[in-house]
PDB file of N, CA and C in Angstrom:
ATOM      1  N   UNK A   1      15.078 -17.599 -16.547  1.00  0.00           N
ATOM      2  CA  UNK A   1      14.348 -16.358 -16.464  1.00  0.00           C
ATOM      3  C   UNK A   1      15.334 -15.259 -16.043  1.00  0.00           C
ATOM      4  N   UNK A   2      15.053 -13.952 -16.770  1.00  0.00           N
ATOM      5  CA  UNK A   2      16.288 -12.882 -16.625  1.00  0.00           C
ATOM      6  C   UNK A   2      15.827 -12.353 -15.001  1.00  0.00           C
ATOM      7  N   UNK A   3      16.530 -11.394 -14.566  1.00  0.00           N
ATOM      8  CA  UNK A   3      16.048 -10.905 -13.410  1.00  0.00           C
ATOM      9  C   UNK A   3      15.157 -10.094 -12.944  1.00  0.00           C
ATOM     10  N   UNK A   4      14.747  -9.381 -14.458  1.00  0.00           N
ATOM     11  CA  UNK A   4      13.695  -8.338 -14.041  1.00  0.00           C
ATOM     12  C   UNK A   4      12.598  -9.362 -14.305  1.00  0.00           C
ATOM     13  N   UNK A   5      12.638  -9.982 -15.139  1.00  0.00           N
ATOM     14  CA  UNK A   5      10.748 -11.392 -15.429  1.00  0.00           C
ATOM     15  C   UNK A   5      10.608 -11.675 -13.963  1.00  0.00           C
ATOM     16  N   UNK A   6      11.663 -12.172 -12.756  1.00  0.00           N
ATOM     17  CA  UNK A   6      11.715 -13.236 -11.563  1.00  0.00           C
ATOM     18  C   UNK A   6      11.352 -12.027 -10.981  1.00  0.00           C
ATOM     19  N   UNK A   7      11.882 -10.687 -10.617  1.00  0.00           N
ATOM     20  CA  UNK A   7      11.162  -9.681  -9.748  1.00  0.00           C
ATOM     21  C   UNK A   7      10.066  -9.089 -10.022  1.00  0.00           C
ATOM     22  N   UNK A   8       9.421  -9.184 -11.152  1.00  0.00           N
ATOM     23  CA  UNK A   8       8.054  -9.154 -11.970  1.00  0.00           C
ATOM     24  C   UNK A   8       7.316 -10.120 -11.129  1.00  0.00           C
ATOM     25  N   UNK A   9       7.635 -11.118 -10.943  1.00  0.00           N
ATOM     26  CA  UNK A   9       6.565 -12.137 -10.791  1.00  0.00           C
ATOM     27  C   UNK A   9       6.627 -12.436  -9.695  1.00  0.00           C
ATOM     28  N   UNK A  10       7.698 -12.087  -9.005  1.00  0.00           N
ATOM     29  CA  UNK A  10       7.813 -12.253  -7.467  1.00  0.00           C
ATOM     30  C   UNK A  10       6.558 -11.348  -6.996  1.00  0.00           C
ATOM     31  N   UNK A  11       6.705  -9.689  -7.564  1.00  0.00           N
ATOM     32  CA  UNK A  11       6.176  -8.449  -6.938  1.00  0.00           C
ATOM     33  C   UNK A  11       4.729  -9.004  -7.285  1.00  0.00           C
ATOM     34  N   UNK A  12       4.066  -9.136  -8.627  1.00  0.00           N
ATOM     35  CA  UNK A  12       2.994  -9.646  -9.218  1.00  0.00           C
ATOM     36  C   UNK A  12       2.491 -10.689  -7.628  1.00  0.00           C
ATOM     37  N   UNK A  13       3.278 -12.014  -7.587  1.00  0.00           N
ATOM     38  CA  UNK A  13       2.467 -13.170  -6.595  1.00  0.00           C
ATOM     39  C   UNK A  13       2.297 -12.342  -5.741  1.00  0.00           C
ATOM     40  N   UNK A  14       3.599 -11.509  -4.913  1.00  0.00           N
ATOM     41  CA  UNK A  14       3.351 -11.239  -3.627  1.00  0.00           C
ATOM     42  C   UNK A  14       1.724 -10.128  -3.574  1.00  0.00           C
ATOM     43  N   UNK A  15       1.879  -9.612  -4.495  1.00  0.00           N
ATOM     44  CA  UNK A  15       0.869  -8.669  -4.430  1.00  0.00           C
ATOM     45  C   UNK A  15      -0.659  -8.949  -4.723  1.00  0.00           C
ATOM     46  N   UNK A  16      -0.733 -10.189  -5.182  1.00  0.00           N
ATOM     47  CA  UNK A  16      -1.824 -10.578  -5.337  1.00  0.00           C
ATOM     48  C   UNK A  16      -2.343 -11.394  -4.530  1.00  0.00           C
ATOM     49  N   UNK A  17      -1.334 -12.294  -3.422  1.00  0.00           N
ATOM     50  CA  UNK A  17      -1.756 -12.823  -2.131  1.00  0.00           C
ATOM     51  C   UNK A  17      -2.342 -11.770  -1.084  1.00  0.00           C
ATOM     52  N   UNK A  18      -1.618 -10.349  -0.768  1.00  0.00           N
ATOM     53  CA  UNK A  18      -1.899  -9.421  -0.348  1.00  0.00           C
ATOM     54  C   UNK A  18      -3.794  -9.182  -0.529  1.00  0.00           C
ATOM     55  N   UNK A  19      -3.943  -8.333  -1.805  1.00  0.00           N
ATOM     56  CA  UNK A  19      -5.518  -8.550  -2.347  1.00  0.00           C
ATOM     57  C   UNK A  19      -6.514  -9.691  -2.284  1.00  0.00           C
ATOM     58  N   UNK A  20      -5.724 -10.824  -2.376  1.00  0.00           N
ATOM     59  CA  UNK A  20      -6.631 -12.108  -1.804  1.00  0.00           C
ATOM     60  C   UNK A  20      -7.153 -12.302  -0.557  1.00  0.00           C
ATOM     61  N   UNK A  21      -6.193 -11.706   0.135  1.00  0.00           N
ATOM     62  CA  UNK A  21      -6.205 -11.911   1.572  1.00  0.00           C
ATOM     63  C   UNK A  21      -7.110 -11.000   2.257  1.00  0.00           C
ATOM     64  N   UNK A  22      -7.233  -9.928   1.542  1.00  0.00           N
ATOM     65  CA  UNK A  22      -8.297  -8.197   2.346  1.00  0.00           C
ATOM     66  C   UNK A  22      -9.898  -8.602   1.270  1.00  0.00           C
ATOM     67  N   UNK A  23      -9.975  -9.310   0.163  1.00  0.00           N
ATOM     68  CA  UNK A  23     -10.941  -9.430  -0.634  1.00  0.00           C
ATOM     69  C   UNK A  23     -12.397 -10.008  -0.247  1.00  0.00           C
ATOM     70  N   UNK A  24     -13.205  -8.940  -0.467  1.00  0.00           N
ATOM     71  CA  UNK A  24     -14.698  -9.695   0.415  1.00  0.00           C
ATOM     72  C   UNK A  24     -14.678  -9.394   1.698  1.00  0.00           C
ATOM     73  N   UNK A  25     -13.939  -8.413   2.265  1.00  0.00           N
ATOM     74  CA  UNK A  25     -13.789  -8.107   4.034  1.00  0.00           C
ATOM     75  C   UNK A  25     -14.880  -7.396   4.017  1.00  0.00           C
ATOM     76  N   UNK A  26     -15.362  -7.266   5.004  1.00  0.00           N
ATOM     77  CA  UNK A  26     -16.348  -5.642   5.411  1.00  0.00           C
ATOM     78  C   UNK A  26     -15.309  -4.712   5.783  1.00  0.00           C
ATOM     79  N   UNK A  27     -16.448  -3.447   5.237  1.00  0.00           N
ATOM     80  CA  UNK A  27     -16.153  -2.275   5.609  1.00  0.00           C
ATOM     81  C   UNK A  27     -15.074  -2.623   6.966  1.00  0.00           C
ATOM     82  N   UNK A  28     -15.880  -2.503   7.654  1.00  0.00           N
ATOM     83  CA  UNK A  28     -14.985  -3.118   9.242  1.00  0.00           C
ATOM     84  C   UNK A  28     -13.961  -3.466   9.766  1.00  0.00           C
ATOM     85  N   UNK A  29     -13.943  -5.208   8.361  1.00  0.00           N
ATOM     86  CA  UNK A  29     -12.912  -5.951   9.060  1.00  0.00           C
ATOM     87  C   UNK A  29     -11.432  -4.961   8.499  1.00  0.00           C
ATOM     88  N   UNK A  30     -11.890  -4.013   7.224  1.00  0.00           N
ATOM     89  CA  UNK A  30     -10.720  -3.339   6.861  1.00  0.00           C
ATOM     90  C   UNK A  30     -10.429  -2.539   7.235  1.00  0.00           C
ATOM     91  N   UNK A  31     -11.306  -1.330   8.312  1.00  0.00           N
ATOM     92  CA  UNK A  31     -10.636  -0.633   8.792  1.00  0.00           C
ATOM     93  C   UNK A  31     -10.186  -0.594  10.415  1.00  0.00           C
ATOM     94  N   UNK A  32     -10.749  -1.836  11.016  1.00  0.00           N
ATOM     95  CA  UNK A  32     -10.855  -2.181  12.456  1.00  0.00           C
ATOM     96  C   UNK A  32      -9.221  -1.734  12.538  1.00  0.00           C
ATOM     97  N   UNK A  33      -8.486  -0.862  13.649  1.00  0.00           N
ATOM     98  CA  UNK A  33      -7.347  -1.033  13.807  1.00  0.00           C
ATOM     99  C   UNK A  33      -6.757  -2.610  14.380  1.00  0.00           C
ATOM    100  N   UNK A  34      -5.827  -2.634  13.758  1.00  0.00           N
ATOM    101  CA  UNK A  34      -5.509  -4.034  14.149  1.00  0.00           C
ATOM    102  C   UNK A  34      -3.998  -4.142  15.186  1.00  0.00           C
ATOM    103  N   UNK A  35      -3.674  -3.124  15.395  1.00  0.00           N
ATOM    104  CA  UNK A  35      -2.525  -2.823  16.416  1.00  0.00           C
ATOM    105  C   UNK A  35      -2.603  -1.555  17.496  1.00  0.00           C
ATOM    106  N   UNK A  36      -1.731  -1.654  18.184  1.00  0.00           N
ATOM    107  CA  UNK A  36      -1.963  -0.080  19.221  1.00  0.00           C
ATOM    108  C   UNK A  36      -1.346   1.280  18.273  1.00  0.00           C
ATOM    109  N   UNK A  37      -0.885   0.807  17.590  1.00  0.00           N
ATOM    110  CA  UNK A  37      -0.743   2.032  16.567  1.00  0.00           C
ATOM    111  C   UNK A  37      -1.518   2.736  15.682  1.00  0.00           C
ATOM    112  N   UNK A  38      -2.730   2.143  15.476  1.00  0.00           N
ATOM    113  CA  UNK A  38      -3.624   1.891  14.408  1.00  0.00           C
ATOM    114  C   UNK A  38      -3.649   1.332  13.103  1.00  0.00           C
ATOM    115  N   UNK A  39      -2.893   0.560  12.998  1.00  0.00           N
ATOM    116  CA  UNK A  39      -2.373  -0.009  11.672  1.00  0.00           C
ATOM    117  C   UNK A  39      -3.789  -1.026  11.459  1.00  0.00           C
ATOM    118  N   UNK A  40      -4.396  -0.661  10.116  1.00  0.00           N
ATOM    119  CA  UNK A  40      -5.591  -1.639   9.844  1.00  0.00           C
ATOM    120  C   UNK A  40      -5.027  -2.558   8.279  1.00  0.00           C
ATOM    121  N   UNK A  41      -5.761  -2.895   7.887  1.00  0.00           N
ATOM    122  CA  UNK A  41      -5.526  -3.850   6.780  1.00  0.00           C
ATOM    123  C   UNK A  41      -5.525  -3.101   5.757  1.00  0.00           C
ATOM    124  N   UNK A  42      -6.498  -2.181   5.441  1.00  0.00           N
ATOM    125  CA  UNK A  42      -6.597  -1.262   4.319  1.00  0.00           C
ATOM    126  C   UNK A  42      -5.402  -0.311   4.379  1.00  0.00           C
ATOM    127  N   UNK A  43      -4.786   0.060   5.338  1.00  0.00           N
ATOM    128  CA  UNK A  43      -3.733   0.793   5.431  1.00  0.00           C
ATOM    129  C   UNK A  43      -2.692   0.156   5.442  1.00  0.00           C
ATOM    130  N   UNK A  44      -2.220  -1.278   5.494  1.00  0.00           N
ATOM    131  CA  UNK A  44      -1.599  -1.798   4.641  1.00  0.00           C
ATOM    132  C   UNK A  44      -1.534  -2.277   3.690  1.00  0.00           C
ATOM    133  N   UNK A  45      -2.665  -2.259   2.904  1.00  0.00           N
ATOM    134  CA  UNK A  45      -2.569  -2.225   1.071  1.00  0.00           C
ATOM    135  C   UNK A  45      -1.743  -0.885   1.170  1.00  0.00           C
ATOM    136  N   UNK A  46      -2.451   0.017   1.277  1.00  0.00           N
ATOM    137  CA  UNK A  46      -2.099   1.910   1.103  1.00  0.00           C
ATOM    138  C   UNK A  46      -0.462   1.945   1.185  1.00  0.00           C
ATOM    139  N   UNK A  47       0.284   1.447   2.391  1.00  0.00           N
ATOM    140  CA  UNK A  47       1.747   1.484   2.401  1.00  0.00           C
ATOM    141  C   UNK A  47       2.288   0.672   1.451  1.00  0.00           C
ATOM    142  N   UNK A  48       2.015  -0.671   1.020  1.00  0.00           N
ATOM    143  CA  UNK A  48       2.401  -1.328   0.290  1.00  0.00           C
ATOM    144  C   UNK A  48       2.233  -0.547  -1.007  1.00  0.00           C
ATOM    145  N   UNK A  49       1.212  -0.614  -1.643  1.00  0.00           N
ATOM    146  CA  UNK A  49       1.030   0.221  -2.712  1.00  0.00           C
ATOM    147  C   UNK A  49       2.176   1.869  -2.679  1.00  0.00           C
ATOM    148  N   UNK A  50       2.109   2.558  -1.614  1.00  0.00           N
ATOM    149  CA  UNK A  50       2.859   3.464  -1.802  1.00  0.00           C
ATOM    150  C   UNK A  50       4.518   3.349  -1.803  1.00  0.00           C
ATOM    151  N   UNK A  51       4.846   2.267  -1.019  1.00  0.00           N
ATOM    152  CA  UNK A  51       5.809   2.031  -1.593  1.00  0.00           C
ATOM    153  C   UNK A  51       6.588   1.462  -2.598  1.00  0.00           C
ATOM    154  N   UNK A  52       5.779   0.659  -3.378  1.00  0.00           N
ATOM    155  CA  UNK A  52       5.872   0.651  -4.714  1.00  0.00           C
ATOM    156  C   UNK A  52       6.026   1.631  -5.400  1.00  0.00           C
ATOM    157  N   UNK A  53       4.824   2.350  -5.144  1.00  0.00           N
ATOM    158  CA  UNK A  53       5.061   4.211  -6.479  1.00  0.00           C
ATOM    159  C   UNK A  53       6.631   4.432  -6.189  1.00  0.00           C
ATOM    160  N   UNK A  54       6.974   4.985  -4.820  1.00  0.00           N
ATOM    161  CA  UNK A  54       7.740   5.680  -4.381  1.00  0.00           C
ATOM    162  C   UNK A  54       9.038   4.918  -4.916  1.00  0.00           C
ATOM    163  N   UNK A  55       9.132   3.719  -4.411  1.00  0.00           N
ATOM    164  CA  UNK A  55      10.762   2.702  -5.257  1.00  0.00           C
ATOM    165  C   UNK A  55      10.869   2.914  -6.339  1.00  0.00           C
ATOM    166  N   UNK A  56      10.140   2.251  -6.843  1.00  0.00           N
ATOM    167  CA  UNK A  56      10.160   2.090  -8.697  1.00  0.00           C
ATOM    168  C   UNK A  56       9.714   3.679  -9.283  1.00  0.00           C
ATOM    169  N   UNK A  57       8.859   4.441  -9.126  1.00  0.00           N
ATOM    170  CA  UNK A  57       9.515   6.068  -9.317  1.00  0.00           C
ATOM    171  C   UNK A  57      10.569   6.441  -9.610  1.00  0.00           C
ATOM    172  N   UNK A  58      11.195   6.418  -8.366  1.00  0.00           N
ATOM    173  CA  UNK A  58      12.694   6.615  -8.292  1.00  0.00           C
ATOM    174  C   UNK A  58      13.869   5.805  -9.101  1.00  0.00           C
ATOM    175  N   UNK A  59      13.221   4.686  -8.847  1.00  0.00           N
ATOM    176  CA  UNK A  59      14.807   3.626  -9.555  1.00  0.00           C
ATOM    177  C   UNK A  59      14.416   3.771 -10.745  1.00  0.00           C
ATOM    178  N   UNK A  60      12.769   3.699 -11.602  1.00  0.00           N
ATOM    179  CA  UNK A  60      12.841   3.570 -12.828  1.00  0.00           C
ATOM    180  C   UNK A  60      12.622   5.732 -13.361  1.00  0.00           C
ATOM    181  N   UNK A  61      13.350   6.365 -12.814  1.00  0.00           N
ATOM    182  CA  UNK A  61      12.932   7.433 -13.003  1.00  0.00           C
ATOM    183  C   UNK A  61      11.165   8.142 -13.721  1.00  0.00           C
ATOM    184  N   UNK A  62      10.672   7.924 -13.082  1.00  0.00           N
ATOM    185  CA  UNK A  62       9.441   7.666 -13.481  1.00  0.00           C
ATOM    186  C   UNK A  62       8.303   7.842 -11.975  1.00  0.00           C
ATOM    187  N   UNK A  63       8.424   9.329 -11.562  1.00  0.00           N
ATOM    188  CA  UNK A  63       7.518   9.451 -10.294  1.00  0.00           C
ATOM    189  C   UNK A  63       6.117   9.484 -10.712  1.00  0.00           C
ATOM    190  N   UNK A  64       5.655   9.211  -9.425  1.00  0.00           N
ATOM    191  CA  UNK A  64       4.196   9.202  -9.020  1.00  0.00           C
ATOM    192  C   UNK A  64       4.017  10.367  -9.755  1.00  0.00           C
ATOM    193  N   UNK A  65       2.919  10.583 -10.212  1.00  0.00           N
ATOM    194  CA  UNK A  65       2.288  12.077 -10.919  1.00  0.00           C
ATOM    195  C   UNK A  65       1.896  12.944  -9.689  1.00  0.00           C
ATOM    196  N   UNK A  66       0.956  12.413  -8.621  1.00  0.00           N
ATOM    197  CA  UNK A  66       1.118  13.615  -7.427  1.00  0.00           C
ATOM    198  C   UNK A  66       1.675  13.003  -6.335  1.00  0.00           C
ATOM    199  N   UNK A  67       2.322  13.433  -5.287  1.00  0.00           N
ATOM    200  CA  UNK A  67       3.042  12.928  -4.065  1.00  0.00           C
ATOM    201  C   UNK A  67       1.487  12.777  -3.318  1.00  0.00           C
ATOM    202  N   UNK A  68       2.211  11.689  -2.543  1.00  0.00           N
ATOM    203  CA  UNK A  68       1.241  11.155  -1.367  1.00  0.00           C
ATOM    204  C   UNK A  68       1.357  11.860  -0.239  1.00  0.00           C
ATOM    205  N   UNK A  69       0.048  12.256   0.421  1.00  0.00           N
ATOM    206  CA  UNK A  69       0.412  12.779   1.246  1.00  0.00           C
ATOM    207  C   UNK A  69       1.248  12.396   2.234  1.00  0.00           C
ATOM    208  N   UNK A  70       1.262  10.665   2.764  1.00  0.00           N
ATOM    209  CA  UNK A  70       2.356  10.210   3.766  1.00  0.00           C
ATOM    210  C   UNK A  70       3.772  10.187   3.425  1.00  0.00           C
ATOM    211  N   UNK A  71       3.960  10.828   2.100  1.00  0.00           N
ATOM    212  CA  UNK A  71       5.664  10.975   1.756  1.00  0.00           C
ATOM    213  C   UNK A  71       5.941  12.467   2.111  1.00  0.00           C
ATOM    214  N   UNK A  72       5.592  13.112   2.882  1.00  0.00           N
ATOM    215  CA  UNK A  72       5.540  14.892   3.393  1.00  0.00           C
ATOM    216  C   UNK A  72       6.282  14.406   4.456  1.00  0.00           C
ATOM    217  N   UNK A  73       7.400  15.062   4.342  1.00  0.00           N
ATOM    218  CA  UNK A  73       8.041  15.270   5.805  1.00  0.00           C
ATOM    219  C   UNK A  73       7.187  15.767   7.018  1.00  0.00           C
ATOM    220  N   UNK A  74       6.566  16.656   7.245  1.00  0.00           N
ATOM    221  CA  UNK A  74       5.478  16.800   8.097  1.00  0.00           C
ATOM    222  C   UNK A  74       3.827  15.483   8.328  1.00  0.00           C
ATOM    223  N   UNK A  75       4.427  14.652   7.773  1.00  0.00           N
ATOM    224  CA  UNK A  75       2.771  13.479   7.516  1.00  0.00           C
ATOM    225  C   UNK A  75       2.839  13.023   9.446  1.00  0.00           C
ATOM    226  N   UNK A  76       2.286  12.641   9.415  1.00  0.00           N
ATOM    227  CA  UNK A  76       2.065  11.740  11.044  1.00  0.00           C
ATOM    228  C   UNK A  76       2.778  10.837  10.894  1.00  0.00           C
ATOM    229  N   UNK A  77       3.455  10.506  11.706  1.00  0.00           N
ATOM    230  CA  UNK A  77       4.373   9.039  11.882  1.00  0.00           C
ATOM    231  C   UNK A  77       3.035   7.897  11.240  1.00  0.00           C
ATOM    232  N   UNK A  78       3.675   6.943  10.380  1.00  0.00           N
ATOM    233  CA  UNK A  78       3.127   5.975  10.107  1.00  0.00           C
ATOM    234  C   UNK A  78       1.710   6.130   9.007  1.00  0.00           C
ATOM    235  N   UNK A  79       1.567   7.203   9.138  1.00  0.00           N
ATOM    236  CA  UNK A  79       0.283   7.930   8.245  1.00  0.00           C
ATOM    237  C   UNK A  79      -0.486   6.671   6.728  1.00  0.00           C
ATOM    238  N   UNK A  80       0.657   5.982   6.718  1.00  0.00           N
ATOM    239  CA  UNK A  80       0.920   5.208   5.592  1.00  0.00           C
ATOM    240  C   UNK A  80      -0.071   3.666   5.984  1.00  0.00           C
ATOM    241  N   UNK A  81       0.071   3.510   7.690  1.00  0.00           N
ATOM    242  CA  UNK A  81      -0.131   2.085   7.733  1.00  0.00           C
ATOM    243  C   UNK A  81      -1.790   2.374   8.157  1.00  0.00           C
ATOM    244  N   UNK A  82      -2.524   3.356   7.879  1.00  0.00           N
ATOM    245  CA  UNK A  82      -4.081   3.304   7.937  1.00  0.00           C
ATOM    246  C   UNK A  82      -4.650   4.393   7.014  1.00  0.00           C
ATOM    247  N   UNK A  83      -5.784   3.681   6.816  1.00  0.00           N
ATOM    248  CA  UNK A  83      -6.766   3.910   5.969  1.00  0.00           C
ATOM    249  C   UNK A  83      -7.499   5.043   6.658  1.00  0.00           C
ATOM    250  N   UNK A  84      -8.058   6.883   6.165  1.00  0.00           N
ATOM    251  CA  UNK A  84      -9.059   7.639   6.536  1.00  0.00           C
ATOM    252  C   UNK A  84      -9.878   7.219   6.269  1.00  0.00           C
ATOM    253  N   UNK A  85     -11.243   7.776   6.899  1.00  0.00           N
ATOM    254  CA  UNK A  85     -12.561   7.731   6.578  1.00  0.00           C
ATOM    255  C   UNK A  85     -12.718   8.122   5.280  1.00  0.00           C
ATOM    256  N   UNK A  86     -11.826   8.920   4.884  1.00  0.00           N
ATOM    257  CA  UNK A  86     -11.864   9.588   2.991  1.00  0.00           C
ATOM    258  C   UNK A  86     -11.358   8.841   2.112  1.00  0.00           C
ATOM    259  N   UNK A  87     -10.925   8.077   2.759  1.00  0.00           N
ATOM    260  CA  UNK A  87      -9.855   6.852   1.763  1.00  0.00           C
ATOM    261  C   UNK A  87     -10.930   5.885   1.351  1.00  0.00           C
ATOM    262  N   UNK A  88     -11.172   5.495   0.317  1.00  0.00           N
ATOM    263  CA  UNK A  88     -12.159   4.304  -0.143  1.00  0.00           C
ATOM    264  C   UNK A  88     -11.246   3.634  -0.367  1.00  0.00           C
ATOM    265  N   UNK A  89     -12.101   2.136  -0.222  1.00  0.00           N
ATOM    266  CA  UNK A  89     -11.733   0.899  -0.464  1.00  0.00           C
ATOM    267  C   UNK A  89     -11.709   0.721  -1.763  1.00  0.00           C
ATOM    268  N   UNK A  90     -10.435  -0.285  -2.631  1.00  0.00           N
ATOM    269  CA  UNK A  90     -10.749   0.271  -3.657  1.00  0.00           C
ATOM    270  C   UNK A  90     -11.898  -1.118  -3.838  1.00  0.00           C
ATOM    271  N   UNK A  91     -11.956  -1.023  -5.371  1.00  0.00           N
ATOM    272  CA  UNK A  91     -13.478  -1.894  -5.488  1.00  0.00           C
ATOM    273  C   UNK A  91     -12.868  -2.514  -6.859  1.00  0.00           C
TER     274      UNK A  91
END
């Protein structure tokens, strides 16, 4: 297998254990903070996912169509690792 198929399928598993793992939660269990920082589960899909756009954007020249708001130099520290009340789950 060439190297981009093996990082395909690496990114593919890893990312689909991720979704397995938050799938069927309540409302709740996804946004309960789960650290003293507030880092919840849904807000780590959100970072994960955004850092995907943001890498592969860049390396494959090919950006996100609108910037996220947690890529603003002014965002809140960590802005990335939780989910707002405006943020839906996706479905």
């Amino acid at each position: 297998m060439d190297a981009k198929a093996t990082a395909w399928q690496y990114l593919t598993t890893q990312r689909e254990a991720v979704l397995w793992k938050v799938e069927g939660l309540s409302e709740r269990d996804l946004r309960m903070p789960r650290t003293a920082s507030g880092t919840n589960l849904l807000g780590l899909v959100k970072h994960l996912a955004g850092c995907e756009a943001e890498y592969f954007g860049e390396c494959l020249g090919r950006p996100w169509p609108e910037p996220m708001a947690f890529w603003d130099d002014d965002a809140e520290p960590n802005a990335d690792m939780w989910a707002t009340a405006k943020e839906s789950r996706p479905r």
